[in-house]
C-alpha atoms as a PDB file:
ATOM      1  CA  UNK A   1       0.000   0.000   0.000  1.00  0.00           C
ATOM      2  CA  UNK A   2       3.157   2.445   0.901  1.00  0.00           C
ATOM      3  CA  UNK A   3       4.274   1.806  -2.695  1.00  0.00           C
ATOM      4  CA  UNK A   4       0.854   2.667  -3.871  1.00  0.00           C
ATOM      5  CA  UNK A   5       0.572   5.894  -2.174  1.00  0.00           C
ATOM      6  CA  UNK A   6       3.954   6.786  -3.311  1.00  0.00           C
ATOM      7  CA  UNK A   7       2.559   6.160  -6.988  1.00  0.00           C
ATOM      8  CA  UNK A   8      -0.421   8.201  -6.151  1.00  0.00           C
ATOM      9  CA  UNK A   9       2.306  11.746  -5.087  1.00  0.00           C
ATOM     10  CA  UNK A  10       4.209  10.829  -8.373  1.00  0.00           C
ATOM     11  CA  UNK A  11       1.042  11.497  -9.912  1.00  0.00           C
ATOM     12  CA  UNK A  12       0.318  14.339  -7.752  1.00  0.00           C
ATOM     13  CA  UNK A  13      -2.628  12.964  -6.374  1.00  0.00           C
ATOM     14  CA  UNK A  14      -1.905  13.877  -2.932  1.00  0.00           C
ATOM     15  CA  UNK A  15      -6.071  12.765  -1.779  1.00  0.00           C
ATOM     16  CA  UNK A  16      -5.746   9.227  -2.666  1.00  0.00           C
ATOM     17  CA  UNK A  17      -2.005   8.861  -1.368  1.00  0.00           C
ATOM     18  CA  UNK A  18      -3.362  10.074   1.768  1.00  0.00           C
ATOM     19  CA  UNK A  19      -6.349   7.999   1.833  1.00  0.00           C
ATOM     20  CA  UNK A  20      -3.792   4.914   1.874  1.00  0.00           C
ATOM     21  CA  UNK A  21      -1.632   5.983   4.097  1.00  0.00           C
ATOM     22  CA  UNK A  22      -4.573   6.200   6.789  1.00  0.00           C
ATOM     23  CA  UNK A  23      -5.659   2.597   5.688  1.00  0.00           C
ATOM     24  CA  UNK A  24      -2.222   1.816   6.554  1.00  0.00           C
ATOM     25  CA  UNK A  25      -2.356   3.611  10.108  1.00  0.00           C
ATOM     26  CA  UNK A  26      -5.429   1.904  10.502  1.00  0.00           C
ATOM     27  CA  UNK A  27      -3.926  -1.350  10.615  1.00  0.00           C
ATOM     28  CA  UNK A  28      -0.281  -0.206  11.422  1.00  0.00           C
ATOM     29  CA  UNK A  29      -0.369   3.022  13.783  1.00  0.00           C
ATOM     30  CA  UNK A  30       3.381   2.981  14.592  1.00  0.00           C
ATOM     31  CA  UNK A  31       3.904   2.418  11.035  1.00  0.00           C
ATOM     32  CA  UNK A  32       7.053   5.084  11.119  1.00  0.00           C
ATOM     33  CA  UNK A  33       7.134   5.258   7.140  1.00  0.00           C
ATOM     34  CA  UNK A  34       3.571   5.671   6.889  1.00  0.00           C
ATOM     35  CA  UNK A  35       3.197   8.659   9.577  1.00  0.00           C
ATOM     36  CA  UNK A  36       6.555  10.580   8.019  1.00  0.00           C
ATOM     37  CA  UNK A  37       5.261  10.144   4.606  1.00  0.00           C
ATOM     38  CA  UNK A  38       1.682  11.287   5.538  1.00  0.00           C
ATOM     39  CA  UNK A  39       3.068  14.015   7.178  1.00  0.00           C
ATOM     40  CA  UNK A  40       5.177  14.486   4.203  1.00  0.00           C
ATOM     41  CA  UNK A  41       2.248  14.833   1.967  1.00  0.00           C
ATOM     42  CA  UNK A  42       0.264  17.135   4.213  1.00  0.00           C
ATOM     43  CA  UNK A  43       3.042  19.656   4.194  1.00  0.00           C
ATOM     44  CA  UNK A  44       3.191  19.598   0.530  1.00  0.00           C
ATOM     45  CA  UNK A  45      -0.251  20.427  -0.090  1.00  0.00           C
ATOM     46  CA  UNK A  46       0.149  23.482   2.416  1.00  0.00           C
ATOM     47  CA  UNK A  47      -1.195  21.864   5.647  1.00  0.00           C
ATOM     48  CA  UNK A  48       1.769  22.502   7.587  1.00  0.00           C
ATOM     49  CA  UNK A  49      -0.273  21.833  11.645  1.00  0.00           C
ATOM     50  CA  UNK A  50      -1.404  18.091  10.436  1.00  0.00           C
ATOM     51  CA  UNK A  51       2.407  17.777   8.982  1.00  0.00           C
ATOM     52  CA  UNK A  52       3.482  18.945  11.850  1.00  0.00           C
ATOM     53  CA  UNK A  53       1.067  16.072  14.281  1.00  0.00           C
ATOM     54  CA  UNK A  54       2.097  13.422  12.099  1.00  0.00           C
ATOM     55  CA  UNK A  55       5.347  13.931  12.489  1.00  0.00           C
ATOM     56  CA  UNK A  56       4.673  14.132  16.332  1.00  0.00           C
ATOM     57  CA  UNK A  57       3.231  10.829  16.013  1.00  0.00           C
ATOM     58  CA  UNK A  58       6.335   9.367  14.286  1.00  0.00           C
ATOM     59  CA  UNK A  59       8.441  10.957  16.854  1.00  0.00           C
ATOM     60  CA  UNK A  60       6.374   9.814  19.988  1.00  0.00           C
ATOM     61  CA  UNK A  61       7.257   5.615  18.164  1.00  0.00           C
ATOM     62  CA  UNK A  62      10.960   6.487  17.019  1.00  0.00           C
ATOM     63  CA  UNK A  63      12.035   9.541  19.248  1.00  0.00           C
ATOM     64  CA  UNK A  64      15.515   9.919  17.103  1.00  0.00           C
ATOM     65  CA  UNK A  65      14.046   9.340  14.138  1.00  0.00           C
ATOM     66  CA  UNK A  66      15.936  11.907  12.114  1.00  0.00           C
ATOM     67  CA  UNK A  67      13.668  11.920   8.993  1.00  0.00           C
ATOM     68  CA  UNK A  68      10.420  12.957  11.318  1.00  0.00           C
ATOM     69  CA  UNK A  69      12.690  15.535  13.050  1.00  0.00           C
ATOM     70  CA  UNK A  70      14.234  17.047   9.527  1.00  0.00           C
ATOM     71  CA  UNK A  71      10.492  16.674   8.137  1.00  0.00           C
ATOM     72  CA  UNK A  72       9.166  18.468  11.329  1.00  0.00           C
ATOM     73  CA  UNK A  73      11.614  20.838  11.293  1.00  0.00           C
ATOM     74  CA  UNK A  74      10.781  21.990   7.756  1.00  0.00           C
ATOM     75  CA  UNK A  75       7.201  22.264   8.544  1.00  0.00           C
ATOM     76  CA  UNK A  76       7.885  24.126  11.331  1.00  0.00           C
ATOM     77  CA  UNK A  77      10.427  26.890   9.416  1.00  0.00           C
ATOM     78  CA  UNK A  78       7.433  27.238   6.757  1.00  0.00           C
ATOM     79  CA  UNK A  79       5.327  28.421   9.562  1.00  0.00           C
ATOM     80  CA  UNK A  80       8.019  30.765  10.155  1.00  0.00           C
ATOM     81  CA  UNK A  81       8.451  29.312  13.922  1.00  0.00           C
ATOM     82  CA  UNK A  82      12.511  29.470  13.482  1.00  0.00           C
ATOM     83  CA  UNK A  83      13.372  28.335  16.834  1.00  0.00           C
ATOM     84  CA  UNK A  84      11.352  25.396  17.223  1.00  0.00           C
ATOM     85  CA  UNK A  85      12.184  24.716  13.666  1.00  0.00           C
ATOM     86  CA  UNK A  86      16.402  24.990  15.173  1.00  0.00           C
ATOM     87  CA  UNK A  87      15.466  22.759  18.001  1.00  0.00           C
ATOM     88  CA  UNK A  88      14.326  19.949  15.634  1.00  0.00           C
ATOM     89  CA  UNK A  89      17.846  20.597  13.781  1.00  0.00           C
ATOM     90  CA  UNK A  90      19.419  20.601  16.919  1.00  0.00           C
ATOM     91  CA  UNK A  91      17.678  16.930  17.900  1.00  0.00           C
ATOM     92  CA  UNK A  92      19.351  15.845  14.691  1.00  0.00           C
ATOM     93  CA  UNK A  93      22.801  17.174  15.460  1.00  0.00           C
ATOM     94  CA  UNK A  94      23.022  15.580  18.678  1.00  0.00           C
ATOM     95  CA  UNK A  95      22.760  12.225  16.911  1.00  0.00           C
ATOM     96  CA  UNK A  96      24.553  12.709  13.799  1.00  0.00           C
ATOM     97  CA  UNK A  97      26.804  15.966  14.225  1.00  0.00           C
ATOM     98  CA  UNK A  98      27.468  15.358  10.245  1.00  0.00           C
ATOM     99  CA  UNK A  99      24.586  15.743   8.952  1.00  0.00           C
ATOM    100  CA  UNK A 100      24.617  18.192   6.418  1.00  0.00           C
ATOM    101  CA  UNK A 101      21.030  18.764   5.559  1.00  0.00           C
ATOM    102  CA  UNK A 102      20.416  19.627   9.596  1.00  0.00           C
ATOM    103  CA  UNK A 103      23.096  21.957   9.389  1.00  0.00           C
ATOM    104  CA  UNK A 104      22.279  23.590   6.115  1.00  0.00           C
ATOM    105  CA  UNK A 105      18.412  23.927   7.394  1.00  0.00           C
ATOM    106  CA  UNK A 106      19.907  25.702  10.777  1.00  0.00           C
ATOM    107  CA  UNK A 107      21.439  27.843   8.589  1.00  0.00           C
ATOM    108  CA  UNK A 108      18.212  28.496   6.661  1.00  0.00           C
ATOM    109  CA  UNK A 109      16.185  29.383  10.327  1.00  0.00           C
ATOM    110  CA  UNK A 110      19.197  31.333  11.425  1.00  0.00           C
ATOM    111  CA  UNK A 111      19.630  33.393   8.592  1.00  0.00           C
ATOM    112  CA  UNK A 112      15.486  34.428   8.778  1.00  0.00           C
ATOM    113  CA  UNK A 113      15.862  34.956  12.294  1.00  0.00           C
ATOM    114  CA  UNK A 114      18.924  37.951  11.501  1.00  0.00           C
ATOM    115  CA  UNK A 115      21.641  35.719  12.281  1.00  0.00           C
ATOM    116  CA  UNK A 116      23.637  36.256   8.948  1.00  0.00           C
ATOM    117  CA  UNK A 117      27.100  35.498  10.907  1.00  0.00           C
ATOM    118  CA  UNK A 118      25.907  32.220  12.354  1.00  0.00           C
ATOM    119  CA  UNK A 119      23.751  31.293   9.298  1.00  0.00           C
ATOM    120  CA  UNK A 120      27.175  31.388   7.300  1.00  0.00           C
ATOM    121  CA  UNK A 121      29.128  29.214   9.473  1.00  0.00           C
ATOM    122  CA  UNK A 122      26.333  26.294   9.029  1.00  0.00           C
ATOM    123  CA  UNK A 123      26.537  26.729   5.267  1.00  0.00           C
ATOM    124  CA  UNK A 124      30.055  26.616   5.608  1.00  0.00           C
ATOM    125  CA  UNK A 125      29.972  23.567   7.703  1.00  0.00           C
ATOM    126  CA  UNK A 126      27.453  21.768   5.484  1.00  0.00           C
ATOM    127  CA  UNK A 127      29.553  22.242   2.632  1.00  0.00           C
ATOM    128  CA  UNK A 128      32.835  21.093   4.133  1.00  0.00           C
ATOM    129  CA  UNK A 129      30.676  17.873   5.119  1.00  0.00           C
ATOM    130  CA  UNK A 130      29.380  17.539   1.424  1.00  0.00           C
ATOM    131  CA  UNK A 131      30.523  19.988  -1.276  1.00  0.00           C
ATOM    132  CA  UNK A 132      27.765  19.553  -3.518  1.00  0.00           C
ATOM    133  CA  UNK A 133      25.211  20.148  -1.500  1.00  0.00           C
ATOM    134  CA  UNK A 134      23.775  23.014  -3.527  1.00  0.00           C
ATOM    135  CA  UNK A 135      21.046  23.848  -0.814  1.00  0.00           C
ATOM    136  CA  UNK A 136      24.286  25.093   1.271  1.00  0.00           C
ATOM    137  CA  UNK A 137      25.912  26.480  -1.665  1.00  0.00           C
ATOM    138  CA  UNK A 138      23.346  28.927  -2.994  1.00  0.00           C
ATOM    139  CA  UNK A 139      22.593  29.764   0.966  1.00  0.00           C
ATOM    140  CA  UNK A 140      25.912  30.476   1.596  1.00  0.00           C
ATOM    141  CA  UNK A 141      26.599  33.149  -1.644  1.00  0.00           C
ATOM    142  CA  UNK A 142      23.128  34.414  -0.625  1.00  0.00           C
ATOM    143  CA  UNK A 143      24.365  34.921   3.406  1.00  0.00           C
ATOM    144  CA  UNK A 144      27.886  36.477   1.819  1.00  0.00           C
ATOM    145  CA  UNK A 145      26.226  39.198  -0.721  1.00  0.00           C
ATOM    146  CA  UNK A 146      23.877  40.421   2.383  1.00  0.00           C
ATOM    147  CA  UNK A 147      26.556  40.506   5.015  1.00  0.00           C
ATOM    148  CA  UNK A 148      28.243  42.413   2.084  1.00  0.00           C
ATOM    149  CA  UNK A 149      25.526  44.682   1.641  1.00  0.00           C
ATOM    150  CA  UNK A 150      24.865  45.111   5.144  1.00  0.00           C
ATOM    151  CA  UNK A 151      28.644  46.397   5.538  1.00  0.00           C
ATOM    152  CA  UNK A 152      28.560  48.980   2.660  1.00  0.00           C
ATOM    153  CA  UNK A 153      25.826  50.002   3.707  1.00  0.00           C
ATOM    154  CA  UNK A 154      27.581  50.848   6.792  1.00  0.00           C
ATOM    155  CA  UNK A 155      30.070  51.962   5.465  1.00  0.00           C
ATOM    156  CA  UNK A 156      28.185  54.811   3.335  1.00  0.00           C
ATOM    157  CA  UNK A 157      25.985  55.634   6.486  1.00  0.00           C
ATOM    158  CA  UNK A 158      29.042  56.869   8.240  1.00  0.00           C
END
């Protein structure tokens, strides 16, 4: 059935996919793949709270499950709550203190909470973990060309 629904978001039918992933919870509610992908699907169709409880539910079978924390985290940067969104990175860290996409999405909730400086360093350290990680790349020019700004700006204002 989890193939099935993952047929159904190829197709972009997002309804159905979710329909089987509840027949699946029905029958499996600790199903871990199941819940993440649910909540998965939710948050790509915009409904970023149910995301956000499914991925609770994940976390409450596999409490280090760092797909339902990276997942969750997302969710919770799109509602613009950056520092529950960092805690979720932060939950990742602590497990695997190389993983690149936690540090990368830090770097994402830093930099739209002000903190350019910091935001930088996490792109930085994302990239030295995997170079072609282009989320961390782009970030990273984007972080330099408004600390830039920021400093000419400066700069002329004095």
């Amino acid at each position: 059935m989890l193939a099935e629904a993952y047929e159904c978001i190829e197709d972009g039918d997002f309804h159905d996919a979710l329909s089987l992933y509840d027949l699946v919870l029905k029958h499996e509610p600790s199903n871990i793949s199941a819940l993440i992908d649910k909540g998965v699907t939710l948050q790509n169709m915009g409904k970023l709270k149910l995301a956000i409880r499914s991925y609770n539910k994940a976390l409450l079978v596999s409490p280090q499950n760092i797909d339902a924390l990276l997942n969750k985290g997302t969710a919770l940067h799109s509602s613009q709550n950056y520092t529950k969104a960092m805690e979720c990175y932060d939950a990742v860290l602590k497990i695997d203190k190389k993983c690149a996409m936690a540090l990368a999405y830090k770097g994402l909730s830093l930099g739209e909470s002000g903190k350019l400086q910091d935001a930088l360093k996490h792109f930085k350290k994302a990239l030295s973990i995997d170079k072609e990680f282009d989320l961390a790349s782009i970030s990273k020019d984007i972080a330099q060309d408004l600390l830039k700004s920021i400093n000419d700006t400066k700069i002329k204002t004095q």
